[in-house]
Protein backbone atom coordinates (compact mmCIF):
# COMPACT_ATOMS: atom_id res chain seq x y z
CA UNK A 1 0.00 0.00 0.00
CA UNK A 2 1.51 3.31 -0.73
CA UNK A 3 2.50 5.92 1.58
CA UNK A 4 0.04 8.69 2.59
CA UNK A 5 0.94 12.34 3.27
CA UNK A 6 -0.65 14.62 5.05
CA UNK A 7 -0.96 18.62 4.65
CA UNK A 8 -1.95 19.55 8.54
CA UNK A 9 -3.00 22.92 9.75
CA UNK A 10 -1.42 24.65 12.04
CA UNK A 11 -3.56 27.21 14.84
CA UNK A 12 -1.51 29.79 15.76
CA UNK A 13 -0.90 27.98 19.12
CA UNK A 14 2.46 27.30 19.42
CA UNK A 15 2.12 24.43 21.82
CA UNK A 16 0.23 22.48 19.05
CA UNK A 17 3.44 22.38 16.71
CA UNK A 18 4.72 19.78 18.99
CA UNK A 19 1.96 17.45 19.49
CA UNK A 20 2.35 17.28 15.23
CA UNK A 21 5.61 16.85 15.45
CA UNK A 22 5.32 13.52 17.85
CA UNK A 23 3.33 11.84 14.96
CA UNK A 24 4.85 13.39 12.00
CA UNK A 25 5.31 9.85 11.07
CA UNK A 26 2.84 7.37 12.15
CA UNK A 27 1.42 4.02 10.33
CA UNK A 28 3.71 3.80 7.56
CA UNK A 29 2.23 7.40 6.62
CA UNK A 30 3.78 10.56 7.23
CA UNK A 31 3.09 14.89 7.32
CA UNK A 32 4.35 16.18 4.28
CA UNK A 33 3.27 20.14 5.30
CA UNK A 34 2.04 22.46 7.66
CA UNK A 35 -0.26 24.90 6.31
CA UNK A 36 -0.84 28.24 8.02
CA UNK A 37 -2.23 31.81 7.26
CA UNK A 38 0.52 34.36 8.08
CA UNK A 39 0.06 37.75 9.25
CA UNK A 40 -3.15 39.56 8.70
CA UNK A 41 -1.52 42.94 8.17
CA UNK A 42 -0.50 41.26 4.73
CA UNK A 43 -3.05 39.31 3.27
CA UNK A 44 -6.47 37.57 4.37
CA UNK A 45 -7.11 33.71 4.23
CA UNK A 46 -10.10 31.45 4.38
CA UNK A 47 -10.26 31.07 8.27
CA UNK A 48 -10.59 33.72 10.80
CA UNK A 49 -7.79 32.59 12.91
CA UNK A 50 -5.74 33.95 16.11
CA UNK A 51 -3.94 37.44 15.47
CA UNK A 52 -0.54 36.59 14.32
CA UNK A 53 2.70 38.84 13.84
CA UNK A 54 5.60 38.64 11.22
CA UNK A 55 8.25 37.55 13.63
CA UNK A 56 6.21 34.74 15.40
CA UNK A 57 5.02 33.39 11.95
CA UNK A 58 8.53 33.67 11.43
CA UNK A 59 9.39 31.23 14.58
CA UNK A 60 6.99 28.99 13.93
CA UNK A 61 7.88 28.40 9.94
CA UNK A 62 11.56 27.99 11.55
CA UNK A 63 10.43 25.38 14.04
CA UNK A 64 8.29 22.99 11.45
CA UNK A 65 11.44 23.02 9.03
CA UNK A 66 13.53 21.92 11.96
CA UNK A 67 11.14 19.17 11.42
CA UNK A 68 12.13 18.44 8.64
CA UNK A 69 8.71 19.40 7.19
CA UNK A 70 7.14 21.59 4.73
CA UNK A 71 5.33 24.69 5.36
CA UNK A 72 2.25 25.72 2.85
CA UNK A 73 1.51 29.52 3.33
CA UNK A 74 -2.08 30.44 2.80
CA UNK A 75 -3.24 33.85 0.79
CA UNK A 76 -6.58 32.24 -0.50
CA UNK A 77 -9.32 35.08 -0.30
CA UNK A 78 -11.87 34.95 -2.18
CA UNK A 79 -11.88 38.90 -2.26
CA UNK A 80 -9.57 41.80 -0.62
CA UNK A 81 -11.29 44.01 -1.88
CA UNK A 82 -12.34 47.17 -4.71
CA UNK A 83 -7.73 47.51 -4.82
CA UNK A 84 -7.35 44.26 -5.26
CA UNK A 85 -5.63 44.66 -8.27
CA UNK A 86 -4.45 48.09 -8.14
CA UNK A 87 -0.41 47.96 -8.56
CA UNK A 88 0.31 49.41 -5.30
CA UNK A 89 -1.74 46.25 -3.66
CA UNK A 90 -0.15 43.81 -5.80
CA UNK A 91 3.10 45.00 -5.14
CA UNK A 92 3.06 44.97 -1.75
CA UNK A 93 1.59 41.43 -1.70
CA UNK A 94 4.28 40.28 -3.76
CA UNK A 95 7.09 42.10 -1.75
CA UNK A 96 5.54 40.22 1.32
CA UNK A 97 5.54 36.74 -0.98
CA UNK A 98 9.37 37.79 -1.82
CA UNK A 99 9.98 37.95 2.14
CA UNK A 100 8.58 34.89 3.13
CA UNK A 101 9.75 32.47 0.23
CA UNK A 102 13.19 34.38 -0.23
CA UNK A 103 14.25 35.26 3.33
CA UNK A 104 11.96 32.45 5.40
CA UNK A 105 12.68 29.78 2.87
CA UNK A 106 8.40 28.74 2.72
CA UNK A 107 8.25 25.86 0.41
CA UNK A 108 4.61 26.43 -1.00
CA UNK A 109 1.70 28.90 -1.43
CA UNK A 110 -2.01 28.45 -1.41
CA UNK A 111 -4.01 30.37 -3.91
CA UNK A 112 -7.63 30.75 -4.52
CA UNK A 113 -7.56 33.74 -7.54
CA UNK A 114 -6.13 32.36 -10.79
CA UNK A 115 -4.78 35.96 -11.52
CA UNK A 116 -2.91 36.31 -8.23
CA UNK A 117 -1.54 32.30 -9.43
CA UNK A 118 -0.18 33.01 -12.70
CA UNK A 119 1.45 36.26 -10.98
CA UNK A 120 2.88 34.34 -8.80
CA UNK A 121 4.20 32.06 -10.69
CA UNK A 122 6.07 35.00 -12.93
CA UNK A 123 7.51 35.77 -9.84
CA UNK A 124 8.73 33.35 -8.15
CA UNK A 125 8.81 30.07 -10.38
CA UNK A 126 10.43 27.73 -7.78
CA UNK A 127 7.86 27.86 -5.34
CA UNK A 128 5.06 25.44 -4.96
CA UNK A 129 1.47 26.87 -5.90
CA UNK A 130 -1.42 25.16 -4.56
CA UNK A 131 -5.31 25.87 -5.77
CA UNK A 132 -7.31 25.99 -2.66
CA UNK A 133 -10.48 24.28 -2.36
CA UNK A 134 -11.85 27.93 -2.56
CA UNK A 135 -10.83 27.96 -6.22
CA UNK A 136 -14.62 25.18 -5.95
CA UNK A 137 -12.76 23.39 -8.85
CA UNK A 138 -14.99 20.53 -9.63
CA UNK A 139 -14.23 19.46 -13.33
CA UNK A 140 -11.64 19.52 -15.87
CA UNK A 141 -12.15 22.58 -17.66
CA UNK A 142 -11.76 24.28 -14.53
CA UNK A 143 -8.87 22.90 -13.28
CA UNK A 144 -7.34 22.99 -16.70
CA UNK A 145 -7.56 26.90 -15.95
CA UNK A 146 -5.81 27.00 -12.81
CA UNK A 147 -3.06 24.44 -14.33
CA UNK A 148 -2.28 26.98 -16.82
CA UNK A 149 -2.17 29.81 -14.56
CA UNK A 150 0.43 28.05 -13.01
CA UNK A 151 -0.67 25.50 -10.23
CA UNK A 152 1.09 22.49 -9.72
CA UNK A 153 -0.95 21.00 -6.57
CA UNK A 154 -5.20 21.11 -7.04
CA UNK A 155 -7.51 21.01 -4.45
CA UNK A 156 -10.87 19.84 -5.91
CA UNK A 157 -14.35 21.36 -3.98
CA UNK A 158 -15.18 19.32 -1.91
CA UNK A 159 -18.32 18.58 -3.23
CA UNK A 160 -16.72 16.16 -5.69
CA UNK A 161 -15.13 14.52 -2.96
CA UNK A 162 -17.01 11.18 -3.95
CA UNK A 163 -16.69 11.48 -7.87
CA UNK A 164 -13.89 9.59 -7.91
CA UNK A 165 -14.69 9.67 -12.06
CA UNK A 166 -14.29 13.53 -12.07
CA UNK A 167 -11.26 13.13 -10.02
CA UNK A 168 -9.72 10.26 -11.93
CA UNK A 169 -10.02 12.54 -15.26
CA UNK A 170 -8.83 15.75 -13.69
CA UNK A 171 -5.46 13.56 -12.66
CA UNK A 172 -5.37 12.41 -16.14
CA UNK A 173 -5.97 16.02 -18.65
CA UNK A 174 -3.90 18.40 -16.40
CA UNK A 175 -0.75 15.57 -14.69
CA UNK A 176 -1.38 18.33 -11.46
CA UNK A 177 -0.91 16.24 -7.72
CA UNK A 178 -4.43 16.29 -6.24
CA UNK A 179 -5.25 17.27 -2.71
CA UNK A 180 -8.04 16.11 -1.18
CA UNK A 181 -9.49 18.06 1.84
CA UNK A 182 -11.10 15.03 3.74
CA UNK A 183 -13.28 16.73 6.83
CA UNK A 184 -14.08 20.23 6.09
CA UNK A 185 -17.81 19.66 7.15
CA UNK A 186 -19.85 21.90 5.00
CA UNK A 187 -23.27 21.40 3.50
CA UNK A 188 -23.30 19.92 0.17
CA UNK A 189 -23.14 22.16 -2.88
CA UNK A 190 -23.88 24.91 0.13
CA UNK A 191 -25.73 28.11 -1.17
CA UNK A 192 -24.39 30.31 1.55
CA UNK A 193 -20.60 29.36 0.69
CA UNK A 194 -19.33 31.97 -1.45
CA UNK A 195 -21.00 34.40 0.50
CA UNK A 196 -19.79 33.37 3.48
CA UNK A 197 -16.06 32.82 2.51
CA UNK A 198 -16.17 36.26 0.68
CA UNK A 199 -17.21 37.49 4.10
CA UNK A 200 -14.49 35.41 6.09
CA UNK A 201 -11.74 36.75 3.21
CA UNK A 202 -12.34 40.73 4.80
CA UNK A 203 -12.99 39.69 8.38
CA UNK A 204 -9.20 37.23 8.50
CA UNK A 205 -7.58 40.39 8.08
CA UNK A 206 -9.30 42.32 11.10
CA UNK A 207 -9.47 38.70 13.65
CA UNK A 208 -10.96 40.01 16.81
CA UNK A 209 -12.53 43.25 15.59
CA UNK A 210 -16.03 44.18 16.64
CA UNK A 211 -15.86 41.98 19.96
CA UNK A 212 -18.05 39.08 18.94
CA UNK A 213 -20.63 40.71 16.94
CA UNK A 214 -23.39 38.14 16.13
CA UNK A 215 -23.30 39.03 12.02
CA UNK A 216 -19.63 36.95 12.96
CA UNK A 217 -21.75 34.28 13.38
CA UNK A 218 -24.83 34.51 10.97
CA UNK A 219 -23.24 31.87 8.29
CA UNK A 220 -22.45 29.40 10.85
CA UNK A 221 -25.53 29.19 12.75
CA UNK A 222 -27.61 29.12 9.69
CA UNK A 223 -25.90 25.82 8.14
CA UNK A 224 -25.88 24.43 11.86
CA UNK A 225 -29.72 25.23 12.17
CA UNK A 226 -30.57 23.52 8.85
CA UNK A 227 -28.58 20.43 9.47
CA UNK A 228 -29.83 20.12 13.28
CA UNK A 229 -33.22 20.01 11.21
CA UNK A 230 -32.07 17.47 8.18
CA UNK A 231 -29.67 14.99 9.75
CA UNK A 232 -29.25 13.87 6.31
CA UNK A 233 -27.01 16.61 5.91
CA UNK A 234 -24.45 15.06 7.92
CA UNK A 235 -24.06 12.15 5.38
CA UNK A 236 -24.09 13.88 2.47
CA UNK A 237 -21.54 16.06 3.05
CA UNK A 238 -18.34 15.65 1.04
CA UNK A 239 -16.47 13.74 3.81
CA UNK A 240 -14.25 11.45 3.42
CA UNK A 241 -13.41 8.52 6.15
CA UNK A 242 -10.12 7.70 7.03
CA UNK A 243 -11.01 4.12 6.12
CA UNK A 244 -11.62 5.19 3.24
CA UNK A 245 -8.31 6.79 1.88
CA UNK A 246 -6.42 4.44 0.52
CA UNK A 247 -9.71 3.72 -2.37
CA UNK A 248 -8.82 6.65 -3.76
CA UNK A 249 -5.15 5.48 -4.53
CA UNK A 250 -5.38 5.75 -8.16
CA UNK A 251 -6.34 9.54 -8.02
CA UNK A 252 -3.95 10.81 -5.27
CA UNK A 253 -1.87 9.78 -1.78
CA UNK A 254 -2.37 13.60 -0.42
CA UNK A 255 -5.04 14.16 1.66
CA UNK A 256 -5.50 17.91 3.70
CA UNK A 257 -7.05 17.85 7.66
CA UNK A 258 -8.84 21.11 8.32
CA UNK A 259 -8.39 22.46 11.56
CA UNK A 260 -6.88 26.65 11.72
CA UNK A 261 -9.47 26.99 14.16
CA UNK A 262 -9.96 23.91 15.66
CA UNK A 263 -8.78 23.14 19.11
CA UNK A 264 -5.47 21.78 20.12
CA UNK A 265 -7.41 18.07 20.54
CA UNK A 266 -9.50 18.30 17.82
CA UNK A 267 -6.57 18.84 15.59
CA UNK A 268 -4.70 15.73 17.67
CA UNK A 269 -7.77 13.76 17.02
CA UNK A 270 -8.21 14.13 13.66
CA UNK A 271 -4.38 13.90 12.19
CA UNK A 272 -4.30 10.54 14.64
CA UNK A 273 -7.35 9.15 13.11
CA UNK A 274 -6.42 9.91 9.30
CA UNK A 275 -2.83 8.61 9.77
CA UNK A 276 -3.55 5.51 11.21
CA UNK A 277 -6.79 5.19 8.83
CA UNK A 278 -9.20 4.03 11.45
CA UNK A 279 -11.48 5.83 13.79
CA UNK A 280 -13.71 3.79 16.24
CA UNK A 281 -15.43 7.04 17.88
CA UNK A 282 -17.89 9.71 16.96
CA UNK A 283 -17.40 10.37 13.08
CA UNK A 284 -18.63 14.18 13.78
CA UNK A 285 -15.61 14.49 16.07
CA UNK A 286 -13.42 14.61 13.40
CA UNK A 287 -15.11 17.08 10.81
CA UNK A 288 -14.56 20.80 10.73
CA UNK A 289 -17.21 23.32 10.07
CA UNK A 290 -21.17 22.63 10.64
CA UNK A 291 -20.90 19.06 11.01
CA UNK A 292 -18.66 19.55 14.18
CA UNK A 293 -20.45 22.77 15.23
CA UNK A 294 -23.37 20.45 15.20
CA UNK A 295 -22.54 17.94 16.49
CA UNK A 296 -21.00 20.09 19.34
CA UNK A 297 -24.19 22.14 20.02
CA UNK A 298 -26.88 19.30 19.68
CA UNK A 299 -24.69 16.55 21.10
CA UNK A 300 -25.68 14.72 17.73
CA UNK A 301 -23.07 11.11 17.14
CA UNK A 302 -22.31 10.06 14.45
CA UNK A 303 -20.77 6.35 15.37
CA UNK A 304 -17.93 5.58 12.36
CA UNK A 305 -17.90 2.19 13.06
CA UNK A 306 -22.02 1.97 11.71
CA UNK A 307 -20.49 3.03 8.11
CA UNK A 308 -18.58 -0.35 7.77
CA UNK A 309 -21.53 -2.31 6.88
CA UNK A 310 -24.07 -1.79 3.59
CA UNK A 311 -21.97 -0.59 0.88
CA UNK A 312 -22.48 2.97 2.42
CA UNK A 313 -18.71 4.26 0.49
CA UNK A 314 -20.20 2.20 -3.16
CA UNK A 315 -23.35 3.85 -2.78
CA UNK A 316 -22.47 7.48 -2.17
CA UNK A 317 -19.13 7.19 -5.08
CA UNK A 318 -21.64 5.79 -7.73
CA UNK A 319 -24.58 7.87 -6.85
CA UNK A 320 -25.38 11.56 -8.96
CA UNK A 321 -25.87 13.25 -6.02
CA UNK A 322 -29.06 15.16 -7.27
CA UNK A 323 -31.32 13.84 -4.46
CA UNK A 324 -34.31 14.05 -6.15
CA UNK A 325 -35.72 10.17 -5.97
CA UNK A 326 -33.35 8.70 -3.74
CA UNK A 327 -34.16 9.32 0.05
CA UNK A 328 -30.71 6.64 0.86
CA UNK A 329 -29.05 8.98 3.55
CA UNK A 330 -32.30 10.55 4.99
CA UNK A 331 -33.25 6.38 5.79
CA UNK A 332 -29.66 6.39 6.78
CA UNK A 333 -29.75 9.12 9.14
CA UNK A 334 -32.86 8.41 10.46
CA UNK A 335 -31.18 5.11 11.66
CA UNK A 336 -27.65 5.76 12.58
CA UNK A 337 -27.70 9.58 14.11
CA UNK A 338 -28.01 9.47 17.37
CA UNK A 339 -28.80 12.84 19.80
CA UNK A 340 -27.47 14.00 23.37
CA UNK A 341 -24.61 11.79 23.16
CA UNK A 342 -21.85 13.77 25.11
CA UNK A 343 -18.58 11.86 24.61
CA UNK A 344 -15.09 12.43 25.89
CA UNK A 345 -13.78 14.11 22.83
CA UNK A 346 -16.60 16.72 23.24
CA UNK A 347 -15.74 16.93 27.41
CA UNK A 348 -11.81 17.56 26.25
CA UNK A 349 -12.04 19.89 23.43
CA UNK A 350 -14.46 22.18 25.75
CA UNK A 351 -11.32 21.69 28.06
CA UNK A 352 -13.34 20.15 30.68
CA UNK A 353 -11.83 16.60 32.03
CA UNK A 354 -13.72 13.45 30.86
């Protein structure tokens, strides 16, 4: 079986670096990167994470190559902004991509806007470019466009997750590495998303403004509202189980945990669980996004090990995902969710003590 590699995220907590580090290789599979947003005075990302400053990104990209590991630097907004192009903005993002590839030695870059890509690539042609899932890449044509802007790595939407067809042929027509983001726990085909990442893309670069105001939180507690009310949700999200990885050997070996904003344990939990592909525990625990925010604020479970019987991976990779006569995952949730199921992993990522 071939090796697996991992691109992990890192939090902006510097005591999580060395929890990765202890299982940087684990299973015969091993982290190839570290992925992290760097300081929001320079450029936005598609998390709204901890406030971060030049020379502590600095530290921390000096401590993961210590490592001996990669680190992936994220500027994937979906918008910056009316100046987004203007040559005084694009200069000074590039002066700040000169800094941290020339003087911190980052290996790779992860890019949403094609345009900012194929500048990028002008620039600096050594470096690794990455399309981010935000790029919602979810065919060939598409990610033929991004190939010739200069990507090398592709991150399909997730929402083609199980079209392992759609993936195969992207692989094929563009010879770009795929990386798949296995547990960013989002509706399917979500209506809200661009909205809401265009939203996140101006609010990463301000973290902590406004004290909490609830528009913060309007996105989130929509989706987590209208899964709480369709279960179903939860299944047909474009997940993938860490059972599951090593079926999709013929389309990639790289596989991307989310987790920027994700607790020290969650992110422990999850890297654990995907490197050693198996997870006998509550499959919610290990997504990102609504389907942990859900599973969090209704105590709904999710129990992994229920998956391994009926076909449940052949049905949802062969399916068209349209919905409209097949009511497969509603019978499934109806059966297998279970509510007010407060586990351990809930108790410790609240920091309480189980």
């Amino acid at each position: 079986m071939a090796e697996l590699e991992f691109s992990v995220p890192y939090n902006n907590d510097p005591e999580t670096l060395p929890e990765i580090f202890r299982r940087k290789e684990l299973n015969g599979n091993r982290v190839r990167e570290i992925y992290m947003s760097g300081p929001e005075a320079y450029a936005g990302s598609g998390r709204i994470s901890a406030a971060l400053g030049f020379d502590a990104f600095a530290a921390a990209v000096e401590r993961i190559h210590r490592e001996g590991i990669r680190v992936n630097l994220l500027l994937n907004s979906t918008c910056d902004g009316d100046r987004w192009y203007a040559p005084d903005v694009l200069g000074a993002t590039m002066d700040y991509l000169g800094r941290v590839i020339g003087d911190l030695g980052v290996e790779a870059v992860t890019i949403a806007n094609p345009l900012y890509i194929r500048e990028v690539r002008r620039r600096f042609p050594g470096v690794e470019i990455c399309a981010s899932v935000l790029a919602d890449i979810d065919g060939v044509g598409k990610a033929a466009v991004y190939r010739r802007a200069g990507a090398d790595v592709l991150t399909p939407g997730v929402d083609v997750n199980r079209n392992l067809r759609v993936l195969r042929a992207i692989a094929e027509r563009t010879g770009a590495e795929l990386k798949l983001m296995v547990n960013e726990g989002c509706l399917h085909r979500c209506p809200f998303r661009k909205f809401h990442f265009n939203y996140i893309s101006h609010k990463s670069r301000h973290p902590g403004a406004g004290g909490g105001r609830g528009e913060d939180n309007v996105f989130s507690l929509n989706c987590i509202q209208l899964a709480k009310n369709d279960p179903s949700q939860l299944l047909k999200s474009g997940w993938i189980r860490p059972e599951d990885l090593g079926r999709y050997g013929d389309v990639t070996v790289l596989f991307k945990l989310v987790g920027r904003t994700s607790s020290r344990s969650m992110i422990v939990r999850c890297l654990e669980a995907y490197m050693r592909q198996r997870w006998d525990g509550d499959l919610l625990e290990l997504m990102a996004g609504t389907l942990y925010s859900c599973g969090m604020s209704y105590l709904m479970h999710l129990d992994n090990r229920s998956l391994d019987a009926g076909g449940f991976f052949e049905k949802v990779t062969s399916c068209d995902h349209e919905c409209i006569d097949c009511d497969y995952c509603d019978r499934l949730a109806e059966r297998l969710i279970r509510r007010g199921v407060f586990t351990p992993g809930k108790m410790k990522d609240l920091g309480l003590r189980p």
